[in-house]
C-alpha atoms as a PDB file:
ATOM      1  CA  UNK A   1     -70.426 -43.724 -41.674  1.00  0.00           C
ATOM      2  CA  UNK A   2     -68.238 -40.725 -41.475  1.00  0.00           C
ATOM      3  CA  UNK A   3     -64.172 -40.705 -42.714  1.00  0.00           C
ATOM      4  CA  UNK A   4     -61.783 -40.924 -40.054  1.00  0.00           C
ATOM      5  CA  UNK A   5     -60.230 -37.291 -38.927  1.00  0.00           C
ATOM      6  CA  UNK A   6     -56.137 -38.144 -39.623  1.00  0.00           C
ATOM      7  CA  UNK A   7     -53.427 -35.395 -38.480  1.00  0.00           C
ATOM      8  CA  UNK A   8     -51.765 -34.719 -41.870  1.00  0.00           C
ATOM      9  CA  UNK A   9     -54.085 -35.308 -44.499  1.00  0.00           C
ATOM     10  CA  UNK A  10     -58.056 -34.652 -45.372  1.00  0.00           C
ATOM     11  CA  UNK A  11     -60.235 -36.812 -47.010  1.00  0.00           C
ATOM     12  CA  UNK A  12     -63.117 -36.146 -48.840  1.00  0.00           C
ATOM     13  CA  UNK A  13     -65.658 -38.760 -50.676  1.00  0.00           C
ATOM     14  CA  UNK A  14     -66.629 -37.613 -53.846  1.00  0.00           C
ATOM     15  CA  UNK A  15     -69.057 -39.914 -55.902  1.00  0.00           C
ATOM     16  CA  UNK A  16     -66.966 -43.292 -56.019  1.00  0.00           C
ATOM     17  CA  UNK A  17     -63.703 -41.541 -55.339  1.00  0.00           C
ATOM     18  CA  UNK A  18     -61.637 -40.407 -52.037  1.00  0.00           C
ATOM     19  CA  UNK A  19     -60.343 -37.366 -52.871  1.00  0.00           C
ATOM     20  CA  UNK A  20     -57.068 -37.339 -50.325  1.00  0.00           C
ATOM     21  CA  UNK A  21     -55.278 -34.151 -49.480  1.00  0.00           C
ATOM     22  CA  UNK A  22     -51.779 -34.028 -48.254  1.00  0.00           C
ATOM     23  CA  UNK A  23     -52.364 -31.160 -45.431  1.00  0.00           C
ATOM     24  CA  UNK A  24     -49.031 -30.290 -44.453  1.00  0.00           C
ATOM     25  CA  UNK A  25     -48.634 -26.911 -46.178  1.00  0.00           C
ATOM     26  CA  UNK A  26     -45.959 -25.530 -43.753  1.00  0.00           C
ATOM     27  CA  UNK A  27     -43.167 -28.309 -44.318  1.00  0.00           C
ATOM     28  CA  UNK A  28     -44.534 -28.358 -48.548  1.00  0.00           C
ATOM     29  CA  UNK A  29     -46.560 -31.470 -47.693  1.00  0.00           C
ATOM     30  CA  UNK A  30     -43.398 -33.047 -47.823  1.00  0.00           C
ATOM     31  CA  UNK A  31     -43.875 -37.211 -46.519  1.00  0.00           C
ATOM     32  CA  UNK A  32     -43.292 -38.063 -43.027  1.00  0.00           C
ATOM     33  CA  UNK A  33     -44.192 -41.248 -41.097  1.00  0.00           C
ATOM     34  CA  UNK A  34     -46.888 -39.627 -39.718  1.00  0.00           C
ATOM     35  CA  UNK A  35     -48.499 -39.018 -43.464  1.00  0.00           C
ATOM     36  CA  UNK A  36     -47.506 -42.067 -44.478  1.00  0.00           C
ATOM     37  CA  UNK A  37     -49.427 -44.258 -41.566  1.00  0.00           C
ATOM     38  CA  UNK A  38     -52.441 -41.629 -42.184  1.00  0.00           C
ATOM     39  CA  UNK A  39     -52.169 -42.396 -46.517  1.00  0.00           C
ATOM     40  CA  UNK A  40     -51.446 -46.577 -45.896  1.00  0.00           C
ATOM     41  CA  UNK A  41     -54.713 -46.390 -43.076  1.00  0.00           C
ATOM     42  CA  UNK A  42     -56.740 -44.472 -45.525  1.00  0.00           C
ATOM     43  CA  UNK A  43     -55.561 -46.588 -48.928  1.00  0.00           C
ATOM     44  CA  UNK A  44     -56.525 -49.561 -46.804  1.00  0.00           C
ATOM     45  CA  UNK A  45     -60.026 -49.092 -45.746  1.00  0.00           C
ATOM     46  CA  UNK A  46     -60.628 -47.176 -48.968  1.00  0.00           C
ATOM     47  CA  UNK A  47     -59.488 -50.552 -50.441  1.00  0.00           C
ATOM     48  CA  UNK A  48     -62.145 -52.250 -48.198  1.00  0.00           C
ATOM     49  CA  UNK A  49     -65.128 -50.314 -49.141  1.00  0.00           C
ATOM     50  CA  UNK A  50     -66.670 -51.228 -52.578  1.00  0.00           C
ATOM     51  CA  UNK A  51     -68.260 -48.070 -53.044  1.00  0.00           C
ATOM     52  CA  UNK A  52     -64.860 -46.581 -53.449  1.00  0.00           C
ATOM     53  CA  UNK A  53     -63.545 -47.155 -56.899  1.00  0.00           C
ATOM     54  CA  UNK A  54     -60.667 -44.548 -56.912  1.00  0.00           C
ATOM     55  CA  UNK A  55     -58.382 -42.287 -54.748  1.00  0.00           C
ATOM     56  CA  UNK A  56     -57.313 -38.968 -55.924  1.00  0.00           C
ATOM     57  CA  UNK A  57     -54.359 -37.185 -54.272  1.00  0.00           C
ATOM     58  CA  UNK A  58     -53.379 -33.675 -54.256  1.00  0.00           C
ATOM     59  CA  UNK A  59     -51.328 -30.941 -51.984  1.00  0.00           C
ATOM     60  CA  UNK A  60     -52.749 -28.407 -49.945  1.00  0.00           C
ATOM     61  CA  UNK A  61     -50.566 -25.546 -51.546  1.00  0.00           C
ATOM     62  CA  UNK A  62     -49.358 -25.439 -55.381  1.00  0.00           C
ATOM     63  CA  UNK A  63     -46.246 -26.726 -54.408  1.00  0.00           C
ATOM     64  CA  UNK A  64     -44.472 -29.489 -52.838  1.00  0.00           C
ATOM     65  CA  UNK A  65     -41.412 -31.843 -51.925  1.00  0.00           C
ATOM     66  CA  UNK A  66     -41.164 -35.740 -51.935  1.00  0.00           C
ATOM     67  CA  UNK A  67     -39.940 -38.281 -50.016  1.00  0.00           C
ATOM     68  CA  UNK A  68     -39.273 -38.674 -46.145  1.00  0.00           C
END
C-alpha cells in the first residue's frame, strides 16, 4: 500500500519510521490548518499501522516559523 499524497507535507517510510516533511517552503513551513489536518491524518494512520514505530519531522528549507 502506497502513502497518501497530502498538499503541504511529504511522507516518506523509512525502515519502521515515517519520515514527515513540512513542504511549505514559501510561507517557512510555517503551520496552517491545512498542515495541520495533513500532520493529525498522517499521525493517525501512522498510529494504526504496526510496522510504523516512529515519525520523524523536518522542514523543507533550513529554516522555519511556528504556530498558526
Amino acid at each position: 500500500m502506497g502513502m497518501p499524497s497530502y498538499t503541504t507535507i511529504t511522507v516518506e517510510r523509512r525502515g519502521a519510521a515515517d519520515w514527515v516533511t513540512l513542504n511549505r517552503p514559501e510561507r517557512l513551513n510555517a503551520l496552517d490548518h491545512a498542515m495541520m489536518e495533513d500532520l493529525l491524518h498522517d499521525f493517525g494512520s501512522a498510529g494504526e499501522d504496526p510496522a510504523c514505530r516512529a515519525i520523524a519531522l523536518r522542514g523543507a528549507v533550513a529554516s522555519h516559523r511556528a504556530g498558526l
